[in-house]
Protein backbone atom coordinates (compact mmCIF):
# COMPACT_ATOMS: atom_id res chain seq x y z
CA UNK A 1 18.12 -2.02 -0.07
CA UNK A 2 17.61 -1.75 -3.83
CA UNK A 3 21.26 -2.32 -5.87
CA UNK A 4 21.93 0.53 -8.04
CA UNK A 5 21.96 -1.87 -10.76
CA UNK A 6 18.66 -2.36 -10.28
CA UNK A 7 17.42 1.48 -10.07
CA UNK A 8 19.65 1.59 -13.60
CA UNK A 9 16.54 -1.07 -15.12
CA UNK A 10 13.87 -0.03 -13.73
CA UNK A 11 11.33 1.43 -15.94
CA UNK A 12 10.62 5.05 -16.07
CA UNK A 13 7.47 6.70 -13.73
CA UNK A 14 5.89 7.42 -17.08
CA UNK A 15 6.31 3.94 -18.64
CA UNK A 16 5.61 2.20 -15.24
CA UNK A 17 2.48 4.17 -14.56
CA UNK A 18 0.86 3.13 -18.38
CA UNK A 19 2.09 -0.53 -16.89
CA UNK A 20 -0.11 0.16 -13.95
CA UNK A 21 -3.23 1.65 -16.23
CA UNK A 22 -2.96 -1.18 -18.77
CA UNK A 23 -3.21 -3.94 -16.10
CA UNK A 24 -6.40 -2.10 -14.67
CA UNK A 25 -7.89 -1.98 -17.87
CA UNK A 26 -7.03 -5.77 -18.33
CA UNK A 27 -8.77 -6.87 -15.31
CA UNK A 28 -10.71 -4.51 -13.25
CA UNK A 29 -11.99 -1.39 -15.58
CA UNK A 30 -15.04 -0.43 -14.63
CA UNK A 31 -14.36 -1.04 -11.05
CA UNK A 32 -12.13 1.24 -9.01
CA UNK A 33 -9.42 -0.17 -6.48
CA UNK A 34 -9.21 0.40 -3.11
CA UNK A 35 -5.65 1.54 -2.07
CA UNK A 36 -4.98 -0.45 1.44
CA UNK A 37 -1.71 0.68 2.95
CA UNK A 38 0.13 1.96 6.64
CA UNK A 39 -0.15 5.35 6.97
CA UNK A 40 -2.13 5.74 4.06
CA UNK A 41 -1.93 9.03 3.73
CA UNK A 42 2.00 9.14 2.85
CA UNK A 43 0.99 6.82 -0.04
CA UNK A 44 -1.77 8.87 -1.70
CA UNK A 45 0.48 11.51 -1.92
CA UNK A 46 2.80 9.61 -3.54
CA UNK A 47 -0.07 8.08 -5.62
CA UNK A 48 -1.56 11.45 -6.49
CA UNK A 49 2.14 13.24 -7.50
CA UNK A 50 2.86 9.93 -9.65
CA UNK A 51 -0.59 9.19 -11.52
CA UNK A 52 -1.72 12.85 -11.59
CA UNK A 53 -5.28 12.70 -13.40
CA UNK A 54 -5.38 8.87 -13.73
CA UNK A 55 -5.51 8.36 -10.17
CA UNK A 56 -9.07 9.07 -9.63
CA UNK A 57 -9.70 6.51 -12.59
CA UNK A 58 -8.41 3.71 -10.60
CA UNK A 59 -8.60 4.13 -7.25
CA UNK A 60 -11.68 4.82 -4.60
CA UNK A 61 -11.29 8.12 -2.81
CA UNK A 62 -11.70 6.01 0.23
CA UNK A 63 -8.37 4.55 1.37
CA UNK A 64 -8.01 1.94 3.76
CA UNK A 65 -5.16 2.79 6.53
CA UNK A 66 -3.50 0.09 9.48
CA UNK A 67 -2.53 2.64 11.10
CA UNK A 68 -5.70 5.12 11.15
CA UNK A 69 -7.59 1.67 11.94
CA UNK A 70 -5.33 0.98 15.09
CA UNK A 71 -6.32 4.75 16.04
CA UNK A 72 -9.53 4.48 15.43
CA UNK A 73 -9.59 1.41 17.63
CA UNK A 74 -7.10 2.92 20.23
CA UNK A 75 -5.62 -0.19 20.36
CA UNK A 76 -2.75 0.17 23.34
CA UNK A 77 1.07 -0.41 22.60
CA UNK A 78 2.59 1.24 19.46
CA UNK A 79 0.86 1.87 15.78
CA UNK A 80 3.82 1.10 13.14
CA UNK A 81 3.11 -1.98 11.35
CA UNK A 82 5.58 -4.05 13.36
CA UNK A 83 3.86 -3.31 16.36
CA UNK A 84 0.99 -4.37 15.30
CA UNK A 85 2.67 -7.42 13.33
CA UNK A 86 3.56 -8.12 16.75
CA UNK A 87 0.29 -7.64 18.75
CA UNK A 88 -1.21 -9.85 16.19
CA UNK A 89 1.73 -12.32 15.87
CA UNK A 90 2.08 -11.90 12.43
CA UNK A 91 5.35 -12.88 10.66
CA UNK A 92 6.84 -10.03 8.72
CA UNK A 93 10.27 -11.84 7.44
CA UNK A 94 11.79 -8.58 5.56
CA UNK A 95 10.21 -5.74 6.95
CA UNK A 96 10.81 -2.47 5.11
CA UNK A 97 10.87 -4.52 1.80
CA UNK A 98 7.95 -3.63 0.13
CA UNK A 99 6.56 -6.55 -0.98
CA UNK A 100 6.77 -8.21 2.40
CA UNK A 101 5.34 -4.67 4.23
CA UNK A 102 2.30 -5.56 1.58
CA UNK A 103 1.18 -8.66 2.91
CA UNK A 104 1.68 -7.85 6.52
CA UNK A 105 -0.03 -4.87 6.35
CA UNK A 106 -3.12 -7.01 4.72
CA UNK A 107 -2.74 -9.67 7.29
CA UNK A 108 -2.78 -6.71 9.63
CA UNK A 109 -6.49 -5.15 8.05
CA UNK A 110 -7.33 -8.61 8.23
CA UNK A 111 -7.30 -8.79 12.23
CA UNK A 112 -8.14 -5.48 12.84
CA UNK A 113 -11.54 -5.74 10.97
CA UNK A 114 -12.09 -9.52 12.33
């Protein structure tokens, strides 16, 4: 959980999505980025409602989803990323913390496209 505290600091969607634009331009403008996430599709709309027009500036149209790849794959056993953390025996220390989620669900693309 995030302390209120915290929320109270936090910079505003406007101010943190001219964050996100100016670190693009910084270090990966002309390329686009490819948005890797679980259930992918919950996070583009998220993506598209917070970055509006800029969104197609950064990031592919192609979006690369755990859980459409475990489909895709009909892997057996469950498709929420700590199912597959566990099928692949991947350590998620903090799961629904998003930082933590991250890197599982890359270790996660990892094995499924190995």
């Amino acid at each position: 959980r995030i302390p209120p505290a915290t929320l109270i600091r936090s910079p505003s969607q406007t101010i943190a999505a001219d964050r996100l634009l100016c670190w693009w331009r910084d270090y990966f403008e002309p390329q686009k980025l490819f948005l890797l996430a679980h259930n992918a599709q919950f996070e583009a709309n998220f993506l598209h409602d917070w970055l509006g027009p800029m969104r197609p500036r950064i990031f592919h149209n192609s979006i690369l989803d755990t859980k459409g790849e475990a489909c895709a794959q009909r892997l057996p056993g469950g498709h929420a990323l700590a199912a597959l953390c566990d099928r692949f025996a991947i350590r998620n220390n903090r799961p629904h913390c998003a930082l933590y989620d991250a890197r599982a669900t890359l270790e996660v693309w990892s094995k499924l496209r190995a």
